[in-house]
C-alpha atoms as a PDB file:
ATOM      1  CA  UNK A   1     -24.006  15.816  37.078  1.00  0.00           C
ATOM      2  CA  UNK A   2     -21.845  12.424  37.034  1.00  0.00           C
ATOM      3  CA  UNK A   3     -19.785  11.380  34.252  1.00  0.00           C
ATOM      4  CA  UNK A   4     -22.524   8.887  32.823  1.00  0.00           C
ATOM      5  CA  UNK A   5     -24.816  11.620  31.839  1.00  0.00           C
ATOM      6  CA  UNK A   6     -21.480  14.186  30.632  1.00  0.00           C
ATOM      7  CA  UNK A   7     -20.997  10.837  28.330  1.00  0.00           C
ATOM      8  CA  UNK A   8     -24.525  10.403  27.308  1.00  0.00           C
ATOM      9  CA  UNK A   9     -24.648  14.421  26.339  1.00  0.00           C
ATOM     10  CA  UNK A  10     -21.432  14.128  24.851  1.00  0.00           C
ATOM     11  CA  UNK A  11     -23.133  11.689  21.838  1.00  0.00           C
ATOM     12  CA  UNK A  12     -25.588  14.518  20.856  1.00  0.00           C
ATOM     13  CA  UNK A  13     -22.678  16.996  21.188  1.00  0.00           C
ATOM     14  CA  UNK A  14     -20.424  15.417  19.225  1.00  0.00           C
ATOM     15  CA  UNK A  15     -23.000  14.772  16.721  1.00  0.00           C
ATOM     16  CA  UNK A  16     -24.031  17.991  16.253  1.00  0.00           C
ATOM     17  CA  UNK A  17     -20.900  19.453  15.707  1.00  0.00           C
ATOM     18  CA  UNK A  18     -19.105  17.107  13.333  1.00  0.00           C
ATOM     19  CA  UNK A  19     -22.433  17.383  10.961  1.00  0.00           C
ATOM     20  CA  UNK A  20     -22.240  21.140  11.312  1.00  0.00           C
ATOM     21  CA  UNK A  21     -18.095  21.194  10.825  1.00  0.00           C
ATOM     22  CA  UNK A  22     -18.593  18.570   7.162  1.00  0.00           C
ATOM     23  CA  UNK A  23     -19.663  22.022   6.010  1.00  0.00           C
ATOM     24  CA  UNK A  24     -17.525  24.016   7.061  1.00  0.00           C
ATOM     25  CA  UNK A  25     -14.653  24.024   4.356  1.00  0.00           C
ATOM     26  CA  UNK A  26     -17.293  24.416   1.536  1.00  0.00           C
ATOM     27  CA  UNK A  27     -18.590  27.495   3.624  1.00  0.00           C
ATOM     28  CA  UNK A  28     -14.988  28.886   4.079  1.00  0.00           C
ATOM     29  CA  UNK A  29     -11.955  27.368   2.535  1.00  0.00           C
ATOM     30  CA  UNK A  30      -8.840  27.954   3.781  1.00  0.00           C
ATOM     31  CA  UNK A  31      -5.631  26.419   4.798  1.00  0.00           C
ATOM     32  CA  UNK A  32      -6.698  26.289   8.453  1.00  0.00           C
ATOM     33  CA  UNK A  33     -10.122  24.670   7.837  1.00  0.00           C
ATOM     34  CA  UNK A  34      -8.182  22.330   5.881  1.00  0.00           C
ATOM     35  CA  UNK A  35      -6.439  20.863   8.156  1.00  0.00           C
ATOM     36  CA  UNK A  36      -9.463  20.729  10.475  1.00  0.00           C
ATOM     37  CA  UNK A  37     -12.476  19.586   8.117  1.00  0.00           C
ATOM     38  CA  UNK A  38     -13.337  17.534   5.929  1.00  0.00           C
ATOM     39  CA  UNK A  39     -12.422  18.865   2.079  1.00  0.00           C
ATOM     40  CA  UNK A  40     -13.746  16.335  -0.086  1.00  0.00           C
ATOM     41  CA  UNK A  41     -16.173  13.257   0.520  1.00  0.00           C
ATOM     42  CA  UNK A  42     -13.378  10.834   0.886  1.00  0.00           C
ATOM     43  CA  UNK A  43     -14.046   7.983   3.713  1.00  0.00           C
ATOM     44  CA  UNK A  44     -10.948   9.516   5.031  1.00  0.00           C
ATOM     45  CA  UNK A  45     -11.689  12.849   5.069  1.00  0.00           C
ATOM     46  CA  UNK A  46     -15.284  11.962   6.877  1.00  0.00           C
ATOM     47  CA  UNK A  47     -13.039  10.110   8.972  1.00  0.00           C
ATOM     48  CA  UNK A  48     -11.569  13.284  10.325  1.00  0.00           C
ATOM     49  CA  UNK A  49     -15.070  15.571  10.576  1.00  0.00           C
ATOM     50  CA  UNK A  50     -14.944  13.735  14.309  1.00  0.00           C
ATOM     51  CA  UNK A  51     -11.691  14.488  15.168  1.00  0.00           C
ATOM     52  CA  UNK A  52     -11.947  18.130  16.620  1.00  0.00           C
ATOM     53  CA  UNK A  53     -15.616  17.661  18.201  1.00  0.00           C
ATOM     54  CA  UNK A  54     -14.148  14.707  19.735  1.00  0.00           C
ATOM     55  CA  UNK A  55     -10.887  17.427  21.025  1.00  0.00           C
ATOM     56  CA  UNK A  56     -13.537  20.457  21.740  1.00  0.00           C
ATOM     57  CA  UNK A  57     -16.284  17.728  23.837  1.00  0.00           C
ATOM     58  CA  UNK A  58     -13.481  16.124  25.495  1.00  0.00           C
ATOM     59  CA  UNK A  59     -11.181  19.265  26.419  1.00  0.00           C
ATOM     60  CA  UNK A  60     -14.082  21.177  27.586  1.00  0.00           C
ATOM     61  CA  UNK A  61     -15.529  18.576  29.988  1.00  0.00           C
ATOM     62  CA  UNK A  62     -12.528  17.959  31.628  1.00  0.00           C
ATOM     63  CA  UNK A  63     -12.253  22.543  32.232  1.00  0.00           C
ATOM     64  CA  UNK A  64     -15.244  22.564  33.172  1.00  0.00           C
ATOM     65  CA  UNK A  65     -15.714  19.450  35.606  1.00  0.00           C
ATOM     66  CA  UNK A  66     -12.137  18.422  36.414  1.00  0.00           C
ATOM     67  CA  UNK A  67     -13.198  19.673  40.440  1.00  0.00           C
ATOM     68  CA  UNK A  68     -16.216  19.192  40.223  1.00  0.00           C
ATOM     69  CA  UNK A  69     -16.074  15.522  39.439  1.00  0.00           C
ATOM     70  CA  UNK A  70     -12.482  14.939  40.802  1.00  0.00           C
ATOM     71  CA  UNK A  71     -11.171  13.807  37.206  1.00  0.00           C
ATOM     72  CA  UNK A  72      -7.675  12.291  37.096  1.00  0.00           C
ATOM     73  CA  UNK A  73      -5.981  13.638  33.718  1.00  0.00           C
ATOM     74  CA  UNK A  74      -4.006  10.920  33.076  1.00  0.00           C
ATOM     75  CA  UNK A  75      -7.203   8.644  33.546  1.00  0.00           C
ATOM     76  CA  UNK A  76      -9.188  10.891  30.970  1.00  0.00           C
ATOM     77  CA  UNK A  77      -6.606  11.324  28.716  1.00  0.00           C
ATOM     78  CA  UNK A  78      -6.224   7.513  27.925  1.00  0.00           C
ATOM     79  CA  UNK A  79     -10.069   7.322  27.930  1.00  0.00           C
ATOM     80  CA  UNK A  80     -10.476  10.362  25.309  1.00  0.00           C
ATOM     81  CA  UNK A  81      -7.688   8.976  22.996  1.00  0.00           C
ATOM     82  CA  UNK A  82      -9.728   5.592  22.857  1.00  0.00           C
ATOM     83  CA  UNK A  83     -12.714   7.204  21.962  1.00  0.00           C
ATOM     84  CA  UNK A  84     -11.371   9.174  19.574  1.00  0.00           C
ATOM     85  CA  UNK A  85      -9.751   5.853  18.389  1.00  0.00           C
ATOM     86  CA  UNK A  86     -12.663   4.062  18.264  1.00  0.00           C
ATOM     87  CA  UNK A  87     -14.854   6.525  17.101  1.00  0.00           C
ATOM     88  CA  UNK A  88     -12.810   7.822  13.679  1.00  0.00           C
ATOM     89  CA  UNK A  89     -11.534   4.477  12.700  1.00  0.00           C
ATOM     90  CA  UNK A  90     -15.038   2.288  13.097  1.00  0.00           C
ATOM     91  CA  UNK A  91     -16.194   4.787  10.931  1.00  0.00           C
ATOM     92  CA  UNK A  92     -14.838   3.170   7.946  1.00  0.00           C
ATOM     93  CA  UNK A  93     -15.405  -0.562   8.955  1.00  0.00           C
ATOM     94  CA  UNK A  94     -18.808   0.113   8.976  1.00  0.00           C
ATOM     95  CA  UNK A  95     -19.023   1.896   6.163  1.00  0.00           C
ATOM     96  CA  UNK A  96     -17.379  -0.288   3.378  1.00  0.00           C
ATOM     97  CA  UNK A  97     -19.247  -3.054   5.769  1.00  0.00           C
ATOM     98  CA  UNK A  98     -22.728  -1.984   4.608  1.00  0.00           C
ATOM     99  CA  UNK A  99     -21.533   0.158   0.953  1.00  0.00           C
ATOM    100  CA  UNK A 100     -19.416  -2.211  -0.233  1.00  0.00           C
ATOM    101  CA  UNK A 101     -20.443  -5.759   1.748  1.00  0.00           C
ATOM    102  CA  UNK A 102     -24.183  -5.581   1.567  1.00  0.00           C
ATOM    103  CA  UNK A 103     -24.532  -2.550  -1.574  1.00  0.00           C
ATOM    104  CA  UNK A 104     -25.951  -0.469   1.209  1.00  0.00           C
ATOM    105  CA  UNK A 105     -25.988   3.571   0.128  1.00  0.00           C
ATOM    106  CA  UNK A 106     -28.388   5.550   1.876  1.00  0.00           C
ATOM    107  CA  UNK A 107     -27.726   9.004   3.240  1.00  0.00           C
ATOM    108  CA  UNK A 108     -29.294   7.638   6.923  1.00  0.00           C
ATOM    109  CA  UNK A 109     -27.859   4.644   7.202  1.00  0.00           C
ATOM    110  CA  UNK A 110     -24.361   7.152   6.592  1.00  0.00           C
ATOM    111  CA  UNK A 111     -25.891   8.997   9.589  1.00  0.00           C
ATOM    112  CA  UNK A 112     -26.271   6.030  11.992  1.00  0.00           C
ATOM    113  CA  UNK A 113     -23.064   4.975  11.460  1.00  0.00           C
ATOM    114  CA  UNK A 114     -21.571   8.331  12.652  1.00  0.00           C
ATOM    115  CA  UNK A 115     -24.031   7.824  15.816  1.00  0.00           C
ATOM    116  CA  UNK A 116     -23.215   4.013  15.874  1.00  0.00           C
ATOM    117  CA  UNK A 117     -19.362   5.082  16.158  1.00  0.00           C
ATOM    118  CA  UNK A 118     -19.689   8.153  18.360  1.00  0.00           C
ATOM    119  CA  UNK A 119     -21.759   6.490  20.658  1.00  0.00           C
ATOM    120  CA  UNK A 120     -19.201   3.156  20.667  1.00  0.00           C
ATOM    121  CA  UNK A 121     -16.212   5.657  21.714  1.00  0.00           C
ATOM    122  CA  UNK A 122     -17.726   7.079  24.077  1.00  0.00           C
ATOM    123  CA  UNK A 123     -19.206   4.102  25.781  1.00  0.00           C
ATOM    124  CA  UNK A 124     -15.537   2.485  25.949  1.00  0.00           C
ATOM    125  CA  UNK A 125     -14.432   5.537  27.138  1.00  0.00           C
ATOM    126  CA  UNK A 126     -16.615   5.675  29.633  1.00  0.00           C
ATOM    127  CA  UNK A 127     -15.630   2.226  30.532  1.00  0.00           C
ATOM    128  CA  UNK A 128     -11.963   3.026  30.405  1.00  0.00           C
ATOM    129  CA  UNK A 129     -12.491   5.997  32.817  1.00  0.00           C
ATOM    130  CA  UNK A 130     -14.027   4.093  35.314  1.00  0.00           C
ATOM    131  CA  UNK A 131     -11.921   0.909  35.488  1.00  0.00           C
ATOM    132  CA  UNK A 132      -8.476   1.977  33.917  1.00  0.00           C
ATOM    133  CA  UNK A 133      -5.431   0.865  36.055  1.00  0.00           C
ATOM    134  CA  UNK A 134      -2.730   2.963  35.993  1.00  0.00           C
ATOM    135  CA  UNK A 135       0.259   2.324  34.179  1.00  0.00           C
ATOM    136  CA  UNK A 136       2.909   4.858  32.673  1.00  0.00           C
ATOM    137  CA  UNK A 137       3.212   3.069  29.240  1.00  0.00           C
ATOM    138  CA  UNK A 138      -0.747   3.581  28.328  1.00  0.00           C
ATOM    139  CA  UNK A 139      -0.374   7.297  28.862  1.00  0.00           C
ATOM    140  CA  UNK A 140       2.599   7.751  27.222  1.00  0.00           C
ATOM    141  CA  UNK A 141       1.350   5.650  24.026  1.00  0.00           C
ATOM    142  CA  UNK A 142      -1.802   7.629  24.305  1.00  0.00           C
ATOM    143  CA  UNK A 143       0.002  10.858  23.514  1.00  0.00           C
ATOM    144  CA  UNK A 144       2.127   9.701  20.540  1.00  0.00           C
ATOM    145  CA  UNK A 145      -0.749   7.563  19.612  1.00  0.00           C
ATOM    146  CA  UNK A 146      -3.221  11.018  19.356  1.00  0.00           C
ATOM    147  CA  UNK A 147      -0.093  13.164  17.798  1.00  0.00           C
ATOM    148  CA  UNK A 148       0.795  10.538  15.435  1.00  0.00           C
ATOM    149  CA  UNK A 149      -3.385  10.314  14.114  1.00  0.00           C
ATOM    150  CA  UNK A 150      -3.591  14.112  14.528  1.00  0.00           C
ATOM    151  CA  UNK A 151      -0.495  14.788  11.857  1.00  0.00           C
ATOM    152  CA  UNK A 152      -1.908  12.053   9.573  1.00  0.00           C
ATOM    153  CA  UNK A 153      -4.697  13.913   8.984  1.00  0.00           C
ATOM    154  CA  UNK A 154      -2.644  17.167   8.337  1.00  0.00           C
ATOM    155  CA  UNK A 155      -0.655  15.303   5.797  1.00  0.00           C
ATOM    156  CA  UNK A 156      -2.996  13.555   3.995  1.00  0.00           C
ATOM    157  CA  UNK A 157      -5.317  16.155   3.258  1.00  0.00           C
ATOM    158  CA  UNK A 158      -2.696  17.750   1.300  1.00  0.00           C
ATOM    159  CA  UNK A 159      -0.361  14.358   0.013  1.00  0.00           C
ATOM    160  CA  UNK A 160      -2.837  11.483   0.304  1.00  0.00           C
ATOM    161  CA  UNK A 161      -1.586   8.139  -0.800  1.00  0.00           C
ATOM    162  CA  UNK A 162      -3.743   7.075  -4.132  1.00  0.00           C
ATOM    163  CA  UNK A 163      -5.892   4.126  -2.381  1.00  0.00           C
ATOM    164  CA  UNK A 164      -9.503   3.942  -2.229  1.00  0.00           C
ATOM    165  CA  UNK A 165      -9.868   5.305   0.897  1.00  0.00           C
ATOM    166  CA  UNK A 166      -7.931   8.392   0.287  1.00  0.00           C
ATOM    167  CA  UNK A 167     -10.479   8.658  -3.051  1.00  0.00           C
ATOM    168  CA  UNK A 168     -13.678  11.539  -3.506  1.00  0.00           C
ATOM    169  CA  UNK A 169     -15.777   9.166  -5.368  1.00  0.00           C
ATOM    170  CA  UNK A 170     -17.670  11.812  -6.963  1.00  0.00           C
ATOM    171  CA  UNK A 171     -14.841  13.682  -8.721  1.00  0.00           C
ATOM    172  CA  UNK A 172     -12.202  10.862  -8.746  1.00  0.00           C
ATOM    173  CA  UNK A 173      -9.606  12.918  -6.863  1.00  0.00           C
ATOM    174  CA  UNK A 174      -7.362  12.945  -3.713  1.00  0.00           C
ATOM    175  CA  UNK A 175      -6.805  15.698  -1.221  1.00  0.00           C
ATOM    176  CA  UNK A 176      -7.408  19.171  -1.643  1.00  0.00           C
ATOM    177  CA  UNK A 177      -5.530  19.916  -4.250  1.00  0.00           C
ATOM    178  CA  UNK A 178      -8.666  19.654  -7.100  1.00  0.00           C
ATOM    179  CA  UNK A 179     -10.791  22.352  -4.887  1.00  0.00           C
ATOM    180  CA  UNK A 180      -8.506  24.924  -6.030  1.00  0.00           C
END
């Protein structure tokens, strides 16, 4: 197996798991799946269902075919931040593209835009992989980067700021706090 088809798998993975893990808060709340799924239907709480597939799909690939493949950390580090970049925050472009630009709200077309944007990061990453040149500074901005977007989500599931984005249309609230 090469790293084109690990990427092409990785769509359907990540797929699959961030539609099964929108769920998973309703199924079992906690403060742990808080911080990890999605707790209202915010845009930026659907933002963050593809956060930890994105960490589970990219984490296990490179255990499981850093040898195998001869993968360079550093190189697949910068290329899993991107997608996971690219991926979360296209999300919302899209979507207040086709809701709020074109009156577009259909349950599929909410659907392809989660494959649209999976299938984008992972693409670049791809891309990334295979023709990043090394340099210190992109690593290094890659980790804060990915702790920086990681602790956002933390935090604003439990003190969002009171913008649309941050809104659960269909009970006017913010956060988690009105699930209790």
């Amino acid at each position: 197996m090469n790293i084109k088809k690990i990427k092409i798998i990785s769509v359907f993975f990540i797929l699959g798991l961030t539609i099964l893990f929108h769920f998973l808060y309703d199924w079992w709340p906690n403060i742990i799946f808080s911080t990890l799924f999605p707790v209202n239907e915010s845009i930026w709480e659907h933002m963050k269902m593809g956060l930890l597939p994105t960490i589970i799909w990219w984490g296990l690939t490179y255990l499981l075919f850093k040898d195998k493949l001869k993968l360079d950390f550093k190189r697949y580090f910068v290329a899993f931040t991107v997608s996971l970049l690219v991926s979360t925050f296209l999300m919302p472009f899209l979507y207040y593209t086709y809701r709020y630009g074109l009156g577009v709200h259909l349950l599929i077309v909410d659907i392809l835009n989660l494959l649209c944007t999976v299938t984008m990061g992972q693409l670049l990453a791809l891309h990334i992989y295979n023709h990043y040149s090394w340099k210190k500074i992109y690593f290094n901005l890659c980790v804060i980067v990915l702790i920086l977007v990681v602790l956002s989500f933390v935090i604003f599931t439990f003190n969002p700021p009171h913008i649309p984005i941050f809104k659960d249309y269909d009970t006017g609230t913010y956060g988690i706090y009105h699930r209790r």
